[in-house]
N, C-alpha and C. Protein backbone atom coordinates (compact mmCIF):
# COMPACT_ATOMS: atom_id res chain seq x y z
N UNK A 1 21.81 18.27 -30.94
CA UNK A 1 20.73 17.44 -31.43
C UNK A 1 20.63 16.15 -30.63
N UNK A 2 21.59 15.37 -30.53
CA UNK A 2 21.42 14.29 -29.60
C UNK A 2 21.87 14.76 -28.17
N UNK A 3 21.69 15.55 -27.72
CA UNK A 3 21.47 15.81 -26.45
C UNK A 3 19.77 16.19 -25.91
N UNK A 4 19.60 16.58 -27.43
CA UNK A 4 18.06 17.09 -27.35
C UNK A 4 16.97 15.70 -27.19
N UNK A 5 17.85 14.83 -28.16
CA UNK A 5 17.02 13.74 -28.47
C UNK A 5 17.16 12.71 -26.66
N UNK A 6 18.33 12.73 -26.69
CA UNK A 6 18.29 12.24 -25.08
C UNK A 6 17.31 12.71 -23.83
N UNK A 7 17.31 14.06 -23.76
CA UNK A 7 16.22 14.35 -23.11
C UNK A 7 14.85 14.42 -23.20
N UNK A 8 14.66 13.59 -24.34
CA UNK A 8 13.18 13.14 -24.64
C UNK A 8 13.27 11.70 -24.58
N UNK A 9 14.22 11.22 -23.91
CA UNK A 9 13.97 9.85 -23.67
C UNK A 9 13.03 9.04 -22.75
N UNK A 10 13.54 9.56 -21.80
CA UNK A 10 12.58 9.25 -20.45
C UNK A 10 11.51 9.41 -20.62
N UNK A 11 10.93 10.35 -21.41
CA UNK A 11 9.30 10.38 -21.58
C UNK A 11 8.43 9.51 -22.67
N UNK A 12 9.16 9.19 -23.75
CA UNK A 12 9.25 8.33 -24.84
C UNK A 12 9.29 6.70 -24.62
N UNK A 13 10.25 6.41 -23.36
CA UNK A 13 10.16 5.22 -22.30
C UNK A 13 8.55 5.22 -21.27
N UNK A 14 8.06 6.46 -20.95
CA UNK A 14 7.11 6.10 -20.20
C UNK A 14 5.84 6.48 -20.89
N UNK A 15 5.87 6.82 -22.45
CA UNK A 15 4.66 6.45 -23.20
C UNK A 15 4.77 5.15 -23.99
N UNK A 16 5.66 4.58 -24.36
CA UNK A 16 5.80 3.27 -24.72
C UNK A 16 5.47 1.96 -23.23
N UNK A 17 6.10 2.55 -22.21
CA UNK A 17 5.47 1.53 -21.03
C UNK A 17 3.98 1.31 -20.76
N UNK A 18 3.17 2.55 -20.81
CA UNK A 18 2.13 2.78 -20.49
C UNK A 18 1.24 2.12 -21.99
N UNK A 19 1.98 2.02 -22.98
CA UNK A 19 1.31 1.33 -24.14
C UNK A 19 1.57 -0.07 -23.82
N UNK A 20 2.55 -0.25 -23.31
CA UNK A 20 2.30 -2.18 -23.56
C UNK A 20 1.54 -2.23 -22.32
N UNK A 21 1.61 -1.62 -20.79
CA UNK A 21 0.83 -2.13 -19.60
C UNK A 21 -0.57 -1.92 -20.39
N UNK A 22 -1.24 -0.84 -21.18
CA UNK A 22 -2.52 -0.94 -21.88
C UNK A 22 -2.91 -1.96 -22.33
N UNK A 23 -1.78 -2.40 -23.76
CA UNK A 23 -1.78 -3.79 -24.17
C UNK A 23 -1.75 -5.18 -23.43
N UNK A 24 -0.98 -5.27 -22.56
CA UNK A 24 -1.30 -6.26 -21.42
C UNK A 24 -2.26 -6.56 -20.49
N UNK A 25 -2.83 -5.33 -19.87
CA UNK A 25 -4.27 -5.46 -19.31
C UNK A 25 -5.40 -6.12 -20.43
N UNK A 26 -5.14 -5.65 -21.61
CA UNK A 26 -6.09 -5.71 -23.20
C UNK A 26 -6.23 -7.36 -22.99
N UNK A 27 -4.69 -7.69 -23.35
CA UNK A 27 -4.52 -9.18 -23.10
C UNK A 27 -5.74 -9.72 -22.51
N UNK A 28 -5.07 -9.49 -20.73
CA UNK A 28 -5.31 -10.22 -19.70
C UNK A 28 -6.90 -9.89 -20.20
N UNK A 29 -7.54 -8.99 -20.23
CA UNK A 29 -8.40 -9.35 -20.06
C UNK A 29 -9.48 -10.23 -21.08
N UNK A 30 -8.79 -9.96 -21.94
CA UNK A 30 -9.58 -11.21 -23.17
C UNK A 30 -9.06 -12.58 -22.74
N UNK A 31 -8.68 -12.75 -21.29
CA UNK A 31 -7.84 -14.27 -20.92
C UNK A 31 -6.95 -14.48 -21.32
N UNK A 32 -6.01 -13.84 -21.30
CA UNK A 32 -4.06 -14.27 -21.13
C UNK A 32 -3.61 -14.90 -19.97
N UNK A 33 -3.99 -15.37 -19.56
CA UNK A 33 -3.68 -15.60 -18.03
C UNK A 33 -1.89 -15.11 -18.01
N UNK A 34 -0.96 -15.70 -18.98
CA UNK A 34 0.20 -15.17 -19.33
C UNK A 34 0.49 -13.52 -18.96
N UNK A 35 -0.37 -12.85 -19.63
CA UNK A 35 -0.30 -11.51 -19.55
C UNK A 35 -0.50 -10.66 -17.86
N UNK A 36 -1.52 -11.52 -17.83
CA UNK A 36 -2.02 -11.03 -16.40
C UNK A 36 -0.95 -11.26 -15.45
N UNK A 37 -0.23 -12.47 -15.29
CA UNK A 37 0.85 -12.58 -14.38
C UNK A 37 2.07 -12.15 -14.32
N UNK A 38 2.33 -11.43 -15.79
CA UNK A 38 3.63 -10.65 -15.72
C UNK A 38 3.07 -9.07 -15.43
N UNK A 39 1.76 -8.97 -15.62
CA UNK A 39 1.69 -7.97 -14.48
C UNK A 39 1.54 -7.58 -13.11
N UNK A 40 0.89 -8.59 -12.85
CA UNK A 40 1.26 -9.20 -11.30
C UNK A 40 3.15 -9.28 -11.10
N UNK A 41 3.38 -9.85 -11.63
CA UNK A 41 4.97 -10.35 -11.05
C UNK A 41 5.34 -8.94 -10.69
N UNK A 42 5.18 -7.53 -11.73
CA UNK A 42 6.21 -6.89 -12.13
C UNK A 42 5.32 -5.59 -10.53
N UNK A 43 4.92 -6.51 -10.12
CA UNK A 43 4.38 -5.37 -8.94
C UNK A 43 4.10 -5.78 -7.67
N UNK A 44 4.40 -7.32 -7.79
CA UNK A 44 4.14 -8.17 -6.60
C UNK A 44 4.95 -7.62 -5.66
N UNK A 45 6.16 -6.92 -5.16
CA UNK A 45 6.67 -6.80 -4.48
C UNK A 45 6.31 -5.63 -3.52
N UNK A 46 5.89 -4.66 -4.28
CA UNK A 46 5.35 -3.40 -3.47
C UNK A 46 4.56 -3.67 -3.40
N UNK A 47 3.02 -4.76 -3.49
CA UNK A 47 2.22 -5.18 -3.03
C UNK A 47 2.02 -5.96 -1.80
N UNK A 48 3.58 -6.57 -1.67
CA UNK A 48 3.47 -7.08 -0.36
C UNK A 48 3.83 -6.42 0.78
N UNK A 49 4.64 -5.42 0.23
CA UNK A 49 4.90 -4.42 1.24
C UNK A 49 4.29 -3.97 1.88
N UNK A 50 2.79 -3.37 0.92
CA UNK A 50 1.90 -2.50 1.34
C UNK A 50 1.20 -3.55 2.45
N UNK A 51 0.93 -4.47 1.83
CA UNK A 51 -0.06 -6.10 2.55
C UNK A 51 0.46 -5.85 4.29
N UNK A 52 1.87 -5.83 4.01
CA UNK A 52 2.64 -6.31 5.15
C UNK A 52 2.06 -5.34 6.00
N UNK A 53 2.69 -3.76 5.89
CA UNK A 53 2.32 -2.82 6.92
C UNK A 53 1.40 -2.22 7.25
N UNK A 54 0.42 -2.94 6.34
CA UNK A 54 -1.70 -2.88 6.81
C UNK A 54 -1.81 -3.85 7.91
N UNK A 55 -1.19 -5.41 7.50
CA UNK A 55 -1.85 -6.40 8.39
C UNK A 55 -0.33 -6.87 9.39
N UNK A 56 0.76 -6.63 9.10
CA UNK A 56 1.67 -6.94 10.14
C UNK A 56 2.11 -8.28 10.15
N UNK A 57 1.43 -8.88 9.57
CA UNK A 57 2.49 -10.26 9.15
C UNK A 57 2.77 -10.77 7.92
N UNK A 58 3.80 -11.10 7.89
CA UNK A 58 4.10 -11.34 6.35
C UNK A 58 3.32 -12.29 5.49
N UNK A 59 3.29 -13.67 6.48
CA UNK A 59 2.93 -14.93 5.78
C UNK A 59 1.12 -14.28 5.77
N UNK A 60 0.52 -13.72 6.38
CA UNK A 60 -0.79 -12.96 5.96
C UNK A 60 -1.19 -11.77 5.13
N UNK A 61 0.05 -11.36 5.08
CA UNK A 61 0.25 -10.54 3.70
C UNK A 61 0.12 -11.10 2.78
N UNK A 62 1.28 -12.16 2.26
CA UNK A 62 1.08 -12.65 0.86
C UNK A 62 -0.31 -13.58 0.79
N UNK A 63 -0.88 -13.91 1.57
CA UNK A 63 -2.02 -14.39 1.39
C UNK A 63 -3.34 -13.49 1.02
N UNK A 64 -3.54 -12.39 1.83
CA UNK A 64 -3.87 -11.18 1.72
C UNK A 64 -3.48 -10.85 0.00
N UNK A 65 -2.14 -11.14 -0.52
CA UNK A 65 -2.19 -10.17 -1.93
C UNK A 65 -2.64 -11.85 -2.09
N UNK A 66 -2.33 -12.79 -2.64
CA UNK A 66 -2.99 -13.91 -3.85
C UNK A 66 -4.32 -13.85 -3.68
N UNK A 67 -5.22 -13.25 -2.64
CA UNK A 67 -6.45 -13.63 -2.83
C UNK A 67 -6.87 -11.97 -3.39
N UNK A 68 -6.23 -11.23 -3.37
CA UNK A 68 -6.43 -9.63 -3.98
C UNK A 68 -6.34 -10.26 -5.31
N UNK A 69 -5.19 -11.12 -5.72
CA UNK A 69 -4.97 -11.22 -7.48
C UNK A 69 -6.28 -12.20 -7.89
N UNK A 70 -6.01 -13.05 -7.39
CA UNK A 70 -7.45 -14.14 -8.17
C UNK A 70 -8.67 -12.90 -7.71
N UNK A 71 -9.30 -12.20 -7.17
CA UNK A 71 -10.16 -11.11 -7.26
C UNK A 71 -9.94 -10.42 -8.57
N UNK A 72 -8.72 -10.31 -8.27
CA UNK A 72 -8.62 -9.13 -9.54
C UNK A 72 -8.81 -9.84 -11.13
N UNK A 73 -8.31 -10.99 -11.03
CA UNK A 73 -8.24 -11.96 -12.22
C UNK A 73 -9.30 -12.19 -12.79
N UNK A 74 -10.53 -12.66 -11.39
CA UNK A 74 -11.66 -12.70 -12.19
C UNK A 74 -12.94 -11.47 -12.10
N UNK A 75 -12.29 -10.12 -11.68
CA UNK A 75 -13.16 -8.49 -11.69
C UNK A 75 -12.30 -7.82 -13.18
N UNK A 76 -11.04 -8.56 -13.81
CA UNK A 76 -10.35 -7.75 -14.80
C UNK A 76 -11.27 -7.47 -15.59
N UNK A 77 -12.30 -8.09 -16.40
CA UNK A 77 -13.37 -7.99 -17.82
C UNK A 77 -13.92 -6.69 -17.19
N UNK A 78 -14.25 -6.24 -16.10
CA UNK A 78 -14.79 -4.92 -15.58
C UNK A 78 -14.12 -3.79 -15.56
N UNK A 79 -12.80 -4.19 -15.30
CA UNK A 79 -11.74 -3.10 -15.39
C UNK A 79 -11.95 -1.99 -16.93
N UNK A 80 -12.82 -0.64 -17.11
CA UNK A 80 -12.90 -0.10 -18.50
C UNK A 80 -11.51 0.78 -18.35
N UNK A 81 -10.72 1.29 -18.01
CA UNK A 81 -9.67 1.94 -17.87
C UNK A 81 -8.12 0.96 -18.05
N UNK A 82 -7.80 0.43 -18.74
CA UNK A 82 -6.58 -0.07 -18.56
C UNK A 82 -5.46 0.43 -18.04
N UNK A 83 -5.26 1.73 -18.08
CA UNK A 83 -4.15 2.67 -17.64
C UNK A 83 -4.57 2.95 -16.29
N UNK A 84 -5.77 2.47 -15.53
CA UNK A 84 -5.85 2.73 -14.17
C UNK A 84 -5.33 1.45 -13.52
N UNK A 85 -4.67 0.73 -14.36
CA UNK A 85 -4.56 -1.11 -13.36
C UNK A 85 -4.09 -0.93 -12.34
N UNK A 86 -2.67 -0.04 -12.03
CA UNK A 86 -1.93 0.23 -10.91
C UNK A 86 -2.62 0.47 -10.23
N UNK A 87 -3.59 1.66 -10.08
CA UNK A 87 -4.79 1.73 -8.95
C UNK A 87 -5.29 0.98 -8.75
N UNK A 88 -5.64 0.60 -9.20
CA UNK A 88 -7.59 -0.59 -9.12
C UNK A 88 -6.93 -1.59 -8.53
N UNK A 89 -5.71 -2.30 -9.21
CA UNK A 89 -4.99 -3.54 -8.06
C UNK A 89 -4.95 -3.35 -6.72
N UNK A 90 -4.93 -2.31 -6.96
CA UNK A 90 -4.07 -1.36 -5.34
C UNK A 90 -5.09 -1.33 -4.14
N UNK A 91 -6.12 -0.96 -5.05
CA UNK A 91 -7.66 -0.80 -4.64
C UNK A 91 -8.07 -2.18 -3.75
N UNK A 92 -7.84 -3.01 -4.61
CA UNK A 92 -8.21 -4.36 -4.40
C UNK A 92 -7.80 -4.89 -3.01
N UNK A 93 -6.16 -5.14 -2.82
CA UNK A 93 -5.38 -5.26 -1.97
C UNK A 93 -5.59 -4.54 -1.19
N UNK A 94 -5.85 -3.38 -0.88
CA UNK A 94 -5.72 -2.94 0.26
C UNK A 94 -7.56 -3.02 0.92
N UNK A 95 -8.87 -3.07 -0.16
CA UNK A 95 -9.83 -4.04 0.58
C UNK A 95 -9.78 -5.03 0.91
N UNK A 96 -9.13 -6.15 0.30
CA UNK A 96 -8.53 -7.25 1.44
C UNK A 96 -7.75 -7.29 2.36
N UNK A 97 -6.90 -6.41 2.44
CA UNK A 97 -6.44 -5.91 3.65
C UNK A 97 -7.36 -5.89 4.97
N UNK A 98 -8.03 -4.38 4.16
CA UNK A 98 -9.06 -4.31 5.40
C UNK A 98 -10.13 -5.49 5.61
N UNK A 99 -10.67 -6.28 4.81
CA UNK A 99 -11.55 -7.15 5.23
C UNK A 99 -10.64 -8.44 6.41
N UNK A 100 -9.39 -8.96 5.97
CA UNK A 100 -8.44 -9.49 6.85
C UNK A 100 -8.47 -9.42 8.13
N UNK A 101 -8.25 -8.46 8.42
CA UNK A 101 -7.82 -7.31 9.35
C UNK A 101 -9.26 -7.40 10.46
N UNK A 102 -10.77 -7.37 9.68
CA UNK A 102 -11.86 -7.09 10.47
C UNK A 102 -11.78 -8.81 10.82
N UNK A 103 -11.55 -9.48 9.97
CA UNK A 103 -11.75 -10.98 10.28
C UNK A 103 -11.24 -10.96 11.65
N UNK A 104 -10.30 -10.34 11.83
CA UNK A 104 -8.92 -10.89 12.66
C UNK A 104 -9.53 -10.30 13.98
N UNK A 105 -10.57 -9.12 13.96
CA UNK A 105 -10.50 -8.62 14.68
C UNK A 105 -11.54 -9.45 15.85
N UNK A 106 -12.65 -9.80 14.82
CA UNK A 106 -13.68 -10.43 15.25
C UNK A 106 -13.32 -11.78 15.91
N UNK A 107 -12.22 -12.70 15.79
CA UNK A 107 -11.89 -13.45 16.22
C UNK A 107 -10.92 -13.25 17.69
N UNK A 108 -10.87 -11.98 17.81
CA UNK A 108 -9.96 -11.12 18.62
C UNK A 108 -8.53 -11.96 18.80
N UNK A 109 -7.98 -11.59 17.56
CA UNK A 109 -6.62 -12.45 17.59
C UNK A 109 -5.70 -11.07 17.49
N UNK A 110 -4.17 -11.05 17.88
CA UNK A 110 -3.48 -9.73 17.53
C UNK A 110 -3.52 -9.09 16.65
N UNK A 111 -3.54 -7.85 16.39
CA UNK A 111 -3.68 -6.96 15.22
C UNK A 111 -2.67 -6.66 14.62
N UNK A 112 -2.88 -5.76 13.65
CA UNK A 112 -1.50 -5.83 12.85
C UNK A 112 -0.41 -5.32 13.82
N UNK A 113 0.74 -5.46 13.19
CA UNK A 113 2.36 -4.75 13.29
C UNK A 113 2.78 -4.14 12.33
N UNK A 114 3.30 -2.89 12.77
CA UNK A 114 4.56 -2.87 11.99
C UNK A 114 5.86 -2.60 11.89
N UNK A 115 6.05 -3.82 12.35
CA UNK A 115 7.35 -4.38 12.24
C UNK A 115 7.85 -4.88 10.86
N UNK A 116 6.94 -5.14 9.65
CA UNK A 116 7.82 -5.41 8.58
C UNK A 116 7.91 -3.83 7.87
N UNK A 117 7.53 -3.19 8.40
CA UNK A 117 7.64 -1.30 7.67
C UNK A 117 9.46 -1.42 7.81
N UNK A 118 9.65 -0.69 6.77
CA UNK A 118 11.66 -0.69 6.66
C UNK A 118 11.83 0.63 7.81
N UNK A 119 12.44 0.57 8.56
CA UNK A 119 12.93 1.51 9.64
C UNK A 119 12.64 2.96 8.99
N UNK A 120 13.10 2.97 7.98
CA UNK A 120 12.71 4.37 7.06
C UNK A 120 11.46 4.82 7.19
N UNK A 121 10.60 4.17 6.86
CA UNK A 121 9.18 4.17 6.65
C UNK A 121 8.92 4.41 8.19
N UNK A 122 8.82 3.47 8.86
CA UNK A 122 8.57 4.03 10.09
C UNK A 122 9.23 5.55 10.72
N UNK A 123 10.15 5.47 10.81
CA UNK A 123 10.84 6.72 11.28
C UNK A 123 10.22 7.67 10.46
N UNK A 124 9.69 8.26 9.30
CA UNK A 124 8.91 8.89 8.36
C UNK A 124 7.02 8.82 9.35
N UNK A 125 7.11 7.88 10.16
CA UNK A 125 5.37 8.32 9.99
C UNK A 125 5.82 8.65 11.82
N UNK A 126 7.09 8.47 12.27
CA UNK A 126 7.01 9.02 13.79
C UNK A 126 7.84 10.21 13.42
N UNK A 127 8.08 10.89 11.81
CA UNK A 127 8.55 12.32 12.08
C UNK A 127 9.41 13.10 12.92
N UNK A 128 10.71 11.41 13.68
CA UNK A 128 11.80 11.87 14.30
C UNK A 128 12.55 11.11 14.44
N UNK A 129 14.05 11.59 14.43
CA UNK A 129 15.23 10.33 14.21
C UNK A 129 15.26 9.72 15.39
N UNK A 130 16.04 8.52 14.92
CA UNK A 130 16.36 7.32 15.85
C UNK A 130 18.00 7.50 15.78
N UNK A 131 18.64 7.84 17.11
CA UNK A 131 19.78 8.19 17.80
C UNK A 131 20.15 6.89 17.55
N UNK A 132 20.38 5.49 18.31
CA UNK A 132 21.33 4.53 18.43
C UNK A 132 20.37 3.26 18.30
N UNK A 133 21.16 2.51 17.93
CA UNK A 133 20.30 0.95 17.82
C UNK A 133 19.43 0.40 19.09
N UNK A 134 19.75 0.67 20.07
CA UNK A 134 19.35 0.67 21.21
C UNK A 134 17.68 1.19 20.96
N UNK A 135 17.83 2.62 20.78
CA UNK A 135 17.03 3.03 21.04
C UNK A 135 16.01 3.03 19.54
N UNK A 136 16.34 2.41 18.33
CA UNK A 136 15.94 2.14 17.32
C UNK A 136 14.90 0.80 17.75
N UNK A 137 15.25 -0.09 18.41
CA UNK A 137 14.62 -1.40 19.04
C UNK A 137 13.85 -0.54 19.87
N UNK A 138 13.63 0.18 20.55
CA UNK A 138 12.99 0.58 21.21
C UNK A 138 11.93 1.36 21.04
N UNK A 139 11.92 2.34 20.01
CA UNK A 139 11.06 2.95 19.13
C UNK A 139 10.45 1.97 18.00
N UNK A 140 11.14 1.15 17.59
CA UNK A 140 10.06 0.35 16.96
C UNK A 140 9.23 -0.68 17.36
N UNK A 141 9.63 -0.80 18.96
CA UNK A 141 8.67 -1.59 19.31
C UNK A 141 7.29 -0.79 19.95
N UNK A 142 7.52 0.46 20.24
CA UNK A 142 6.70 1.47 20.91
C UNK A 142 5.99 1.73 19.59
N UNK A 143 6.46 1.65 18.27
CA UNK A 143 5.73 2.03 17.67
C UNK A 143 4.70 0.93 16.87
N UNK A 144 5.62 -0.82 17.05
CA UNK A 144 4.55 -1.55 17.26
C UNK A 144 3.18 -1.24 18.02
N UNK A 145 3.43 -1.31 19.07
CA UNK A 145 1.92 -1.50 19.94
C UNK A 145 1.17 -0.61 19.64
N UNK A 146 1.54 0.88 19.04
CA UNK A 146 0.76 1.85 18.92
C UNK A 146 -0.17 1.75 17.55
N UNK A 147 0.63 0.95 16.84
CA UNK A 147 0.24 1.05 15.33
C UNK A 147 -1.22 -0.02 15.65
N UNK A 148 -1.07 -1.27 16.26
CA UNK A 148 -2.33 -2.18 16.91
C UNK A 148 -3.80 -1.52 17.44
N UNK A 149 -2.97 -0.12 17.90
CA UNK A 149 -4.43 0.72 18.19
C UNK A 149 -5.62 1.06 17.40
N UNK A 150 -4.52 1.18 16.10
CA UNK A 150 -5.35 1.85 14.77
C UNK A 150 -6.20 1.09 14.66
N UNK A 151 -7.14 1.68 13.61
CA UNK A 151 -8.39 1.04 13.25
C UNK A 151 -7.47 0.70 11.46
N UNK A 152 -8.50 -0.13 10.96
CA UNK A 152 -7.69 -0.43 9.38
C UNK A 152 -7.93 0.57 8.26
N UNK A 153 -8.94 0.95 8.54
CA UNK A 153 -8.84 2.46 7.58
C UNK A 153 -7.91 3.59 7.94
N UNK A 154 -7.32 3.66 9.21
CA UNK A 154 -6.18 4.40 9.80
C UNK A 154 -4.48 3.88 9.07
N UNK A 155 -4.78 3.10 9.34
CA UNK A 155 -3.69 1.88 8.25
C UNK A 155 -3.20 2.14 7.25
N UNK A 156 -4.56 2.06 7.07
CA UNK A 156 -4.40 2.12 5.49
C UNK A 156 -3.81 3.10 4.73
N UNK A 157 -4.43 4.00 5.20
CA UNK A 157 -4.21 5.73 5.49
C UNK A 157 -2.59 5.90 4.87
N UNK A 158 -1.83 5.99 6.57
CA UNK A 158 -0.72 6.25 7.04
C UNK A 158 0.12 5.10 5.87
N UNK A 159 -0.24 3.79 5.78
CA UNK A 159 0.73 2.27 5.24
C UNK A 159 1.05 3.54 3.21
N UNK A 160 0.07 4.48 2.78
CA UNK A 160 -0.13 4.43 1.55
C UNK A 160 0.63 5.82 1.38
N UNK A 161 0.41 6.54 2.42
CA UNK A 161 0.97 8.03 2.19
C UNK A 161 2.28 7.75 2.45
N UNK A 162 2.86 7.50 3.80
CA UNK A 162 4.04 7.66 4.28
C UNK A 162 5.31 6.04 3.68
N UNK A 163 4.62 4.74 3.52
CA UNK A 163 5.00 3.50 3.01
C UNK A 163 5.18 3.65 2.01
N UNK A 164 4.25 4.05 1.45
CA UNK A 164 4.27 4.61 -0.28
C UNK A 164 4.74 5.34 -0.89
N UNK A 165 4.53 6.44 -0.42
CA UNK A 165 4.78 7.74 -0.77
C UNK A 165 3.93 8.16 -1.71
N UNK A 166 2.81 7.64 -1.63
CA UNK A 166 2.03 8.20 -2.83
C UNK A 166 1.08 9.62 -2.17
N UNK A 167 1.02 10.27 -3.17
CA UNK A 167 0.35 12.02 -2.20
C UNK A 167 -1.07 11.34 -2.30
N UNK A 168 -1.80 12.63 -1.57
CA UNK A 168 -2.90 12.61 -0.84
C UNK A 168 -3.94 12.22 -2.37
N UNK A 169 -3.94 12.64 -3.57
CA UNK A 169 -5.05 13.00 -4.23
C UNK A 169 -5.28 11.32 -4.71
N UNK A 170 -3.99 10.40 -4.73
CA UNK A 170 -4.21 9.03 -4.57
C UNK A 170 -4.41 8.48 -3.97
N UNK A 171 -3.97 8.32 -2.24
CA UNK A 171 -4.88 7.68 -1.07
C UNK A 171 -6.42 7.73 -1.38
N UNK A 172 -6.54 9.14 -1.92
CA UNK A 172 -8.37 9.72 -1.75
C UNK A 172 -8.86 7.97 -3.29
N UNK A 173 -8.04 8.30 -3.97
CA UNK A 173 -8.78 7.32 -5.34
C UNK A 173 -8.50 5.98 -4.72
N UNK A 174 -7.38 5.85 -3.79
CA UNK A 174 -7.34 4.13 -3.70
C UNK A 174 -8.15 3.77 -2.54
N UNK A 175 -8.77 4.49 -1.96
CA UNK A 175 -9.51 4.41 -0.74
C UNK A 175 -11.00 4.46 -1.15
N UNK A 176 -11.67 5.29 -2.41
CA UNK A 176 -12.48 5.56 -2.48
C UNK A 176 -13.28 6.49 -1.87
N UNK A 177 -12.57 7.48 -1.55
CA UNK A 177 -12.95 8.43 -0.80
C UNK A 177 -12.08 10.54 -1.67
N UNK A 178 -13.05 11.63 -0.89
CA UNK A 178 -12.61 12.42 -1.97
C UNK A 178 -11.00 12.51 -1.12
N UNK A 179 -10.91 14.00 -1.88
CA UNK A 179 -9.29 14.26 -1.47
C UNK A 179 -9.43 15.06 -0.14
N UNK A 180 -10.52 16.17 0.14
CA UNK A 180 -10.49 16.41 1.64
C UNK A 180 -10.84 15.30 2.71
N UNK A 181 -11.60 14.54 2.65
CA UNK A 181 -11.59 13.00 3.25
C UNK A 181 -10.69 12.37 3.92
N UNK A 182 -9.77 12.54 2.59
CA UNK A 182 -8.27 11.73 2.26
C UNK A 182 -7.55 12.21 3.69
N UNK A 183 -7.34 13.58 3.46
CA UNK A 183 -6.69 14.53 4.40
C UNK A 183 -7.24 15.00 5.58
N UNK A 184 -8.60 14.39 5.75
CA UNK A 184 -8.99 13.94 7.09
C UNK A 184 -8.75 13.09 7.96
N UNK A 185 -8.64 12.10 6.94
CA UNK A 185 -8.21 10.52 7.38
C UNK A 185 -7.06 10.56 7.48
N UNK A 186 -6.13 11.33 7.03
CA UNK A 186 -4.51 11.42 7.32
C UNK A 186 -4.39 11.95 8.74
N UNK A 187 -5.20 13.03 8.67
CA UNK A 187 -5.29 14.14 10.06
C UNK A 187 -5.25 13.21 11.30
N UNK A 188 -6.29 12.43 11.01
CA UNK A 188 -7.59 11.78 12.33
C UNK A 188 -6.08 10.43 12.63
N UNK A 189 -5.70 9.87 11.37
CA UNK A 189 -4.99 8.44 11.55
C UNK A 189 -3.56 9.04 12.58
N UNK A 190 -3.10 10.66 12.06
CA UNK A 190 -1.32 11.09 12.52
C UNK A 190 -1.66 11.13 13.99
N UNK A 191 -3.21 11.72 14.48
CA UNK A 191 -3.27 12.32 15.68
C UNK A 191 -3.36 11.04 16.58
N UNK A 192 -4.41 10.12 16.24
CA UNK A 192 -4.59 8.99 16.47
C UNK A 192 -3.57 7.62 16.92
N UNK A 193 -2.49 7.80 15.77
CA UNK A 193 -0.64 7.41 15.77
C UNK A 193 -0.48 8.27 17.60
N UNK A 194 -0.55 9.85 17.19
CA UNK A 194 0.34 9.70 18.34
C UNK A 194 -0.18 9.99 19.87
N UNK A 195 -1.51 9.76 19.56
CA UNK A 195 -1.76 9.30 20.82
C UNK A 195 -1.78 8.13 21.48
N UNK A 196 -1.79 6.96 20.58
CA UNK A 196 -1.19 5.64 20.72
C UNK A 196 0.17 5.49 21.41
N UNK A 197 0.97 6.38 20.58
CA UNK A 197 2.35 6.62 20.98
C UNK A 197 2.35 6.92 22.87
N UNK A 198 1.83 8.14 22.93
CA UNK A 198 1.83 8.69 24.08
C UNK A 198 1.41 7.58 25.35
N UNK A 199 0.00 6.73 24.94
CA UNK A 199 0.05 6.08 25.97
C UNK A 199 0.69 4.80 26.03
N UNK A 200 1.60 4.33 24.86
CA UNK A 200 1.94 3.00 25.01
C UNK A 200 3.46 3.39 25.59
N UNK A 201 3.81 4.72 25.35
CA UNK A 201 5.46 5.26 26.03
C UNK A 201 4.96 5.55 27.65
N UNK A 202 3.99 5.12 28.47
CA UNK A 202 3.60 5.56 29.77
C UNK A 202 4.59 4.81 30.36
C-alpha cells in the first residue's frame, strides 16, 4: 500500500505544481507584481541560457531576458492559458532574441557566439566527441565562427532543440511555426551548422 501510494507521488507533485503556477499566473495577472516575479525568478536561469546561446553574450542576454519580462509583465492580462506560461515566456524571449540579434546586425556589429553553450550542448549540436582539451579549445572556437554564420531563426532553432532539449513539436509552438516547419528549420539550420563548419575548418 505505501509503496503504491509512493508511486503516485511524483504525479500528485506535478498536478499540485501546475495548480499553484495556474494560481500564480491568476495572481500576476490581476497585478501581483509579487507573484509574477517568483515566476520569473524560478525560471530566470534557463532563460538566460537560452538568451545567451541565441545572442552570444551574456551581459546582452540578460538584457535581452529583462526586456522579454517587462513585455511579458505588461502582455500577461492577454495571456488566456495560464498553464501555457512556460511557453509564451519562452516565446517572448526568444522574439527578443531575434529582434536583438537583427538590431545587431543592422549596425553590423559581431554576431552571436557560442561560447556561453556548456561544452555539452555544443558537442551535442557538432554530434562528435572532443578527444583532449587542446582540441576542445579548438572545436569550440571553430564552432564559434560557424555558429556567427547562422541567421537568428537558425539559432534559435538549434539554441531550443539541442540547448534545451525540448523535441521538435515545441520548437514548432515556441517559434510559431507548424511541426513539419519545425523540422525543416532543424534540417536547413544542422546543414547550414555544418557547412559553416566546413568552411571556417579551411
Amino acid at each position: 500500500m505505501v509503496d503504491r501510494r509512493m508511486s503516485q507521488l511524483p504525479e500528485r507533485m506535478e498536478v499540485v505544481e501546475a495548480l499553484t503556477i495556474d494560481a500564480a499566473v491568476e495572481r500576476a495577472q490581476r497585478g501581483d507584481a509579487a507573484s509574477f516575479e517568483r515566476l520569473v525568478e524560478d525560471r530566470i536561469g534557463s532563460l538566460v541560457r537560452l538568451a545567451s546561446a541565441i545572442i552570444g553574450d551574456e551581459a546582452e542576454a540578460r538584457d535581452a531576458v529583462q526586456d522579454a519580462c517587462v513585455s511579458a509583465w505588461r502582455a500577461l492580462p492577454t495571456l488566456r492559458e495560464p498553464g501555457r506560461f512556460d511557453a509564451w515566456l519562452t516565446r517572448i524571449v526568444t522574439n527578443t532574441c531575434r529582434m536583438a540579434l537583427r538590431r545587431r546586425r543592422r549596425r553590423r556589429v559581431r554576431e552571436v557566439t557560442v561560447g556561453s553553450l556548456h561544452p555539452d550542448a555544443q558537442r551535442r549540436i557538432l554530434e562528435r566527441p572532443v578527444a583532449e582539451p587542446a582540441d576542445e579549445i579548438g572545436e569550440l572556437e571553430l564552432l564559434d565562427r560557424a555558429f556567427q554564420r547562422l541567421d537568428p531563426d537558425q539559432r534559435i532553432a538549434l539554441a531550443l532543440h539541442y540547448l534545451e532539449g525540448r523535441p521538435v513539436a515545441e520548437v514548432a509552438e515556441l517559434t510559431g511555426v507548424s511541426v513539419p516547419t519545425a523540422k525543416w528549420r532543424l534540417h536547413v539550420a544542422r546543414g547550414a551548422l555544418a557547412t559553416a563548419l566546413e568552411v571556417e575548418g579551411r
